[in-house]
N, C-alpha and C. Protein backbone atom coordinates (compact mmCIF):
# COMPACT_ATOMS: atom_id res chain seq x y z
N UNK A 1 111.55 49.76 101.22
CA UNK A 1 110.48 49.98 102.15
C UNK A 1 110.87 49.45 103.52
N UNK A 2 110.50 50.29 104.67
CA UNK A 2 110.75 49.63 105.82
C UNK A 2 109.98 48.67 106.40
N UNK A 3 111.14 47.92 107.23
CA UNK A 3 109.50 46.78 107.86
C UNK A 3 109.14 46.68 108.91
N UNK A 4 109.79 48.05 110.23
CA UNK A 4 109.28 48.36 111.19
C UNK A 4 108.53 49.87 111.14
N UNK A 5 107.34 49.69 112.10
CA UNK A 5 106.01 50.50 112.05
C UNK A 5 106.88 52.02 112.76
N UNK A 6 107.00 53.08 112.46
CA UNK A 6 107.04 54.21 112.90
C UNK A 6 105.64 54.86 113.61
N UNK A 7 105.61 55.01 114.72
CA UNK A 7 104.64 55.83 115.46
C UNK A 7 105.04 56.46 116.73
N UNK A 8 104.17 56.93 117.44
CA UNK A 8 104.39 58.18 118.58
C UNK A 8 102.82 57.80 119.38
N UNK A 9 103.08 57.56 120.76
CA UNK A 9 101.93 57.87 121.77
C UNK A 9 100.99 58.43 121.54
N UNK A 10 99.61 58.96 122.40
CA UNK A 10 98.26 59.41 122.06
C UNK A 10 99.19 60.58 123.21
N UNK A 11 99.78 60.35 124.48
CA UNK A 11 100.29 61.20 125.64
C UNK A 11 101.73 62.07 125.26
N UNK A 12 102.70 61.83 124.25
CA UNK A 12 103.28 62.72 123.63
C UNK A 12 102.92 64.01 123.82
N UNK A 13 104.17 64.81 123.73
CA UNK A 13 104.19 66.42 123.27
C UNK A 13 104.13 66.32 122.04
N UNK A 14 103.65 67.71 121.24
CA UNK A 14 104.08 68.31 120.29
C UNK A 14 105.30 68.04 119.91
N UNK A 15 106.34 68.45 120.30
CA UNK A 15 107.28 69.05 120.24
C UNK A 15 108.45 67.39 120.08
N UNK A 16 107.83 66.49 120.90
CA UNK A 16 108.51 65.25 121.04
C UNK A 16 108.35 64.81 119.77
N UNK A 17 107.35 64.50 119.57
CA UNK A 17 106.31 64.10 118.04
C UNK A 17 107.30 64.62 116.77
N UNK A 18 107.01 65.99 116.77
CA UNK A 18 108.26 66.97 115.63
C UNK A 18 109.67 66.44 115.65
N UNK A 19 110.09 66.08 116.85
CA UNK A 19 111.57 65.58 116.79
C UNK A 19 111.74 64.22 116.18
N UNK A 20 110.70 63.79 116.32
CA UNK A 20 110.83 62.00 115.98
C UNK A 20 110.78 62.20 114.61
N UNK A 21 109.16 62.79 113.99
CA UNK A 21 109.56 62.95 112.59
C UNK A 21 110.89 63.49 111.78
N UNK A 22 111.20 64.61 112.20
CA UNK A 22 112.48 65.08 111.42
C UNK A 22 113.55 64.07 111.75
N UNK A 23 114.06 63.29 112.94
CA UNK A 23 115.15 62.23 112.99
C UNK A 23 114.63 60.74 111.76
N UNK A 24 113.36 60.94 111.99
CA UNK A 24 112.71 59.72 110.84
C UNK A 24 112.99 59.97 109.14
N UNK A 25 112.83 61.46 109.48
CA UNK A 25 112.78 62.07 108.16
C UNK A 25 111.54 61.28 107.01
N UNK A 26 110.13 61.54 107.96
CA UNK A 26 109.07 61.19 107.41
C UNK A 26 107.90 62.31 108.33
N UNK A 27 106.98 62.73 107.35
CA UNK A 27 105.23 63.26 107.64
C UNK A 27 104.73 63.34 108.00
N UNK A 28 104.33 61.68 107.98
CA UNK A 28 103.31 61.33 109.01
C UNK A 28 103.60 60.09 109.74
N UNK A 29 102.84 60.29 111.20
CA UNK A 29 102.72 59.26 112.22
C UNK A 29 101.65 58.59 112.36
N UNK A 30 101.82 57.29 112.48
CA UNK A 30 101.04 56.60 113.28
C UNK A 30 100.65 57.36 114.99
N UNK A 31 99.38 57.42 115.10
CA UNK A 31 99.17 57.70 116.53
C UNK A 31 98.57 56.35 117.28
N UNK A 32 99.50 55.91 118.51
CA UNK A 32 98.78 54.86 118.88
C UNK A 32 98.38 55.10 120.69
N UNK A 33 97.67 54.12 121.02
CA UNK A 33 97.29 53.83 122.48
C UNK A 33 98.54 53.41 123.24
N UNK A 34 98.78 53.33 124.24
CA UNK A 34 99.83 52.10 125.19
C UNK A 34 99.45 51.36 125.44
N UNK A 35 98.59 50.55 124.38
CA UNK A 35 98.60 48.77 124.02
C UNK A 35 98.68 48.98 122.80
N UNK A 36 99.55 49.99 121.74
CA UNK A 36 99.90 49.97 120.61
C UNK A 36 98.79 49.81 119.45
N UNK A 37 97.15 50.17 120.20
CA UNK A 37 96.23 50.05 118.97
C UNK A 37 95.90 51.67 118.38
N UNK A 38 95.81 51.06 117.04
CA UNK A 38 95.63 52.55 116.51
C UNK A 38 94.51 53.32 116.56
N UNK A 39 95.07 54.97 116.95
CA UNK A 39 94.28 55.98 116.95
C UNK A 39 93.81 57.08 115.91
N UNK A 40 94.64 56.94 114.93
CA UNK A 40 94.78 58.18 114.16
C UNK A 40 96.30 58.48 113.79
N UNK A 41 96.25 59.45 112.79
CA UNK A 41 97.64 60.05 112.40
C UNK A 41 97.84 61.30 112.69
N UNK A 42 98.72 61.66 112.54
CA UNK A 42 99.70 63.22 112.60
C UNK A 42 100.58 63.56 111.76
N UNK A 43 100.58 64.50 110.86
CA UNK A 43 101.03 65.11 109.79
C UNK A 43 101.74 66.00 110.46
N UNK A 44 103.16 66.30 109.84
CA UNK A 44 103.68 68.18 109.96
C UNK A 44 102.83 69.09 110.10
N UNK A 45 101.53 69.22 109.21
CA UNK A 45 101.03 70.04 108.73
C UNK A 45 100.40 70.38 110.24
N UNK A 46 99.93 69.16 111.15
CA UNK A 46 98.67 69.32 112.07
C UNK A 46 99.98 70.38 113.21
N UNK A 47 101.09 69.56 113.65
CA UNK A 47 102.13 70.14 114.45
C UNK A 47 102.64 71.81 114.17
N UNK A 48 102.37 71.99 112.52
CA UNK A 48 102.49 73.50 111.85
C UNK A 48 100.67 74.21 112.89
N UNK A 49 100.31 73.40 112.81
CA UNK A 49 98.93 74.06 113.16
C UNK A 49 98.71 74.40 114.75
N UNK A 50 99.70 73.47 115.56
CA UNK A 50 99.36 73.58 116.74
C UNK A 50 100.50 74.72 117.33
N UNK A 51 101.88 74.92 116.44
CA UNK A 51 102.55 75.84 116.49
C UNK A 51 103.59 75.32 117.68
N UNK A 52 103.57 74.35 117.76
CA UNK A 52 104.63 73.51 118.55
C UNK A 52 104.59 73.62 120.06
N UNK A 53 103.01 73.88 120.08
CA UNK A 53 102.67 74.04 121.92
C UNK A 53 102.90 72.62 122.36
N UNK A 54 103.33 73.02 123.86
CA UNK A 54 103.81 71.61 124.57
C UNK A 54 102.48 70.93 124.78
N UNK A 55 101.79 70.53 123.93
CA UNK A 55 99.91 69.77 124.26
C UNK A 55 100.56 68.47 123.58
N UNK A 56 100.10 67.59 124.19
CA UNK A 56 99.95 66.05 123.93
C UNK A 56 98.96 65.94 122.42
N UNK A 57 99.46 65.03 121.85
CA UNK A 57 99.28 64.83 120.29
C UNK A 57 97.34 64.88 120.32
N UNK A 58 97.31 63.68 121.43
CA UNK A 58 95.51 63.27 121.69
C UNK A 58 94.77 64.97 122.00
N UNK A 59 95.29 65.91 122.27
CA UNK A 59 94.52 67.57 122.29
C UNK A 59 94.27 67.52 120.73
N UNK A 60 95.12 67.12 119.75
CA UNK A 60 95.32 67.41 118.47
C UNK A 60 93.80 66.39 117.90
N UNK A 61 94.20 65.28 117.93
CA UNK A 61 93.68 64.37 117.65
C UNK A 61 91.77 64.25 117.99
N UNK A 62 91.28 64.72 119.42
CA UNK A 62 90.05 65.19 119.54
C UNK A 62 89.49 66.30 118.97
N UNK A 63 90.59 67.47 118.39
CA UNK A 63 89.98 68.88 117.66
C UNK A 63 89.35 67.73 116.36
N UNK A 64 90.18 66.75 115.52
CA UNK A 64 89.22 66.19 114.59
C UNK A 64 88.39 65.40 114.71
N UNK A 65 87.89 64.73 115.91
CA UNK A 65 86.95 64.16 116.09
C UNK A 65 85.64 65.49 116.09
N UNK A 66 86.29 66.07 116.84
CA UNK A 66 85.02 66.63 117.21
C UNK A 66 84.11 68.06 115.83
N UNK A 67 85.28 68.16 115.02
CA UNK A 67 85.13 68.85 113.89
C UNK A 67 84.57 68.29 112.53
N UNK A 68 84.91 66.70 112.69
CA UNK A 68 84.20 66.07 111.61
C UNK A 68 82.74 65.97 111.81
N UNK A 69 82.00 65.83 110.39
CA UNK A 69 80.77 65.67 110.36
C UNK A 69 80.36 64.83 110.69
N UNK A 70 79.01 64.50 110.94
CA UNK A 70 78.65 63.22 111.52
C UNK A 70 78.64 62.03 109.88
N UNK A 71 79.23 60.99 110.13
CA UNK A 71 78.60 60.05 108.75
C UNK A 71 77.20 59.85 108.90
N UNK A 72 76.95 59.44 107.60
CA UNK A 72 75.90 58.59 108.05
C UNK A 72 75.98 57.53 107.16
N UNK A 73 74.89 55.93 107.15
CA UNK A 73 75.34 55.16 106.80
C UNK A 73 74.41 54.83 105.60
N UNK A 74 74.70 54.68 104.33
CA UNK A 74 73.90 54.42 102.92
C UNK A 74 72.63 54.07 103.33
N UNK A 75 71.85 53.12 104.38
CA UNK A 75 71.21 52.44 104.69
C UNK A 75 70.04 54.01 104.86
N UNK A 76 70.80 54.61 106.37
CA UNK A 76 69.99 55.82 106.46
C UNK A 76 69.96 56.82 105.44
N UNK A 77 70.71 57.29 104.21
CA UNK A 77 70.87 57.71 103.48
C UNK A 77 69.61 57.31 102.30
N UNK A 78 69.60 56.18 102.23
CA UNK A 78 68.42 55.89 101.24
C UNK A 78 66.76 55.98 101.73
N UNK A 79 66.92 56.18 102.93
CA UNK A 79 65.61 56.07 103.67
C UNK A 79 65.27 58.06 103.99
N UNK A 80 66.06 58.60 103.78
CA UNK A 80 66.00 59.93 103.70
C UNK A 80 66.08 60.12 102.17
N UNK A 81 66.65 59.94 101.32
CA UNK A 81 66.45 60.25 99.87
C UNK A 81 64.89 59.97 99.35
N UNK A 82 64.68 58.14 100.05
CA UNK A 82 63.14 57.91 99.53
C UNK A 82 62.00 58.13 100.16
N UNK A 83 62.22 59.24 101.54
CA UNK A 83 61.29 59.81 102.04
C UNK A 83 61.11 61.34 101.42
């Protein structure tokens, strides 16, 4: 197992991103900030999806924010079940 962190910028290309993985010869990335806190990941699969347009990883990364459902939290969950 390795014991340094593999990741890639939120301001990255596509295309930069793809190169790092295949020289890593790993999946998935860490996506971080430039103070190195984490944002999210990036799979092949998402870079297969974006089709290797020159867009910065964070274009990638807001399509799933904004596509996920909203949670909600057990608390409100039980107060809608027992209403």
């Amino acid at each position: 197992m390795s014991t340094d962190s593999l990741y890639c910028f939120e301001n990255e290309s596509a295309e930069d991103v793809s190169q790092k993985m295949g020289s890593w010869w790993v999946r998935r990335l860490a996506v971080v900030e430039q103070d190195k806190r984490l944002i999210g990941m990036v799979s092949l699969a998402d870079l297969t999806a974006l089709n290797a347009e020159p867009k910065p990883i964070r274009m990638l990364l807001r399509r799933y924010k904004a596509a996920r459902p909203a949670r909600q939290t057990r608390r409100a969950c039980r107060k809608a079940a027992a209403a």
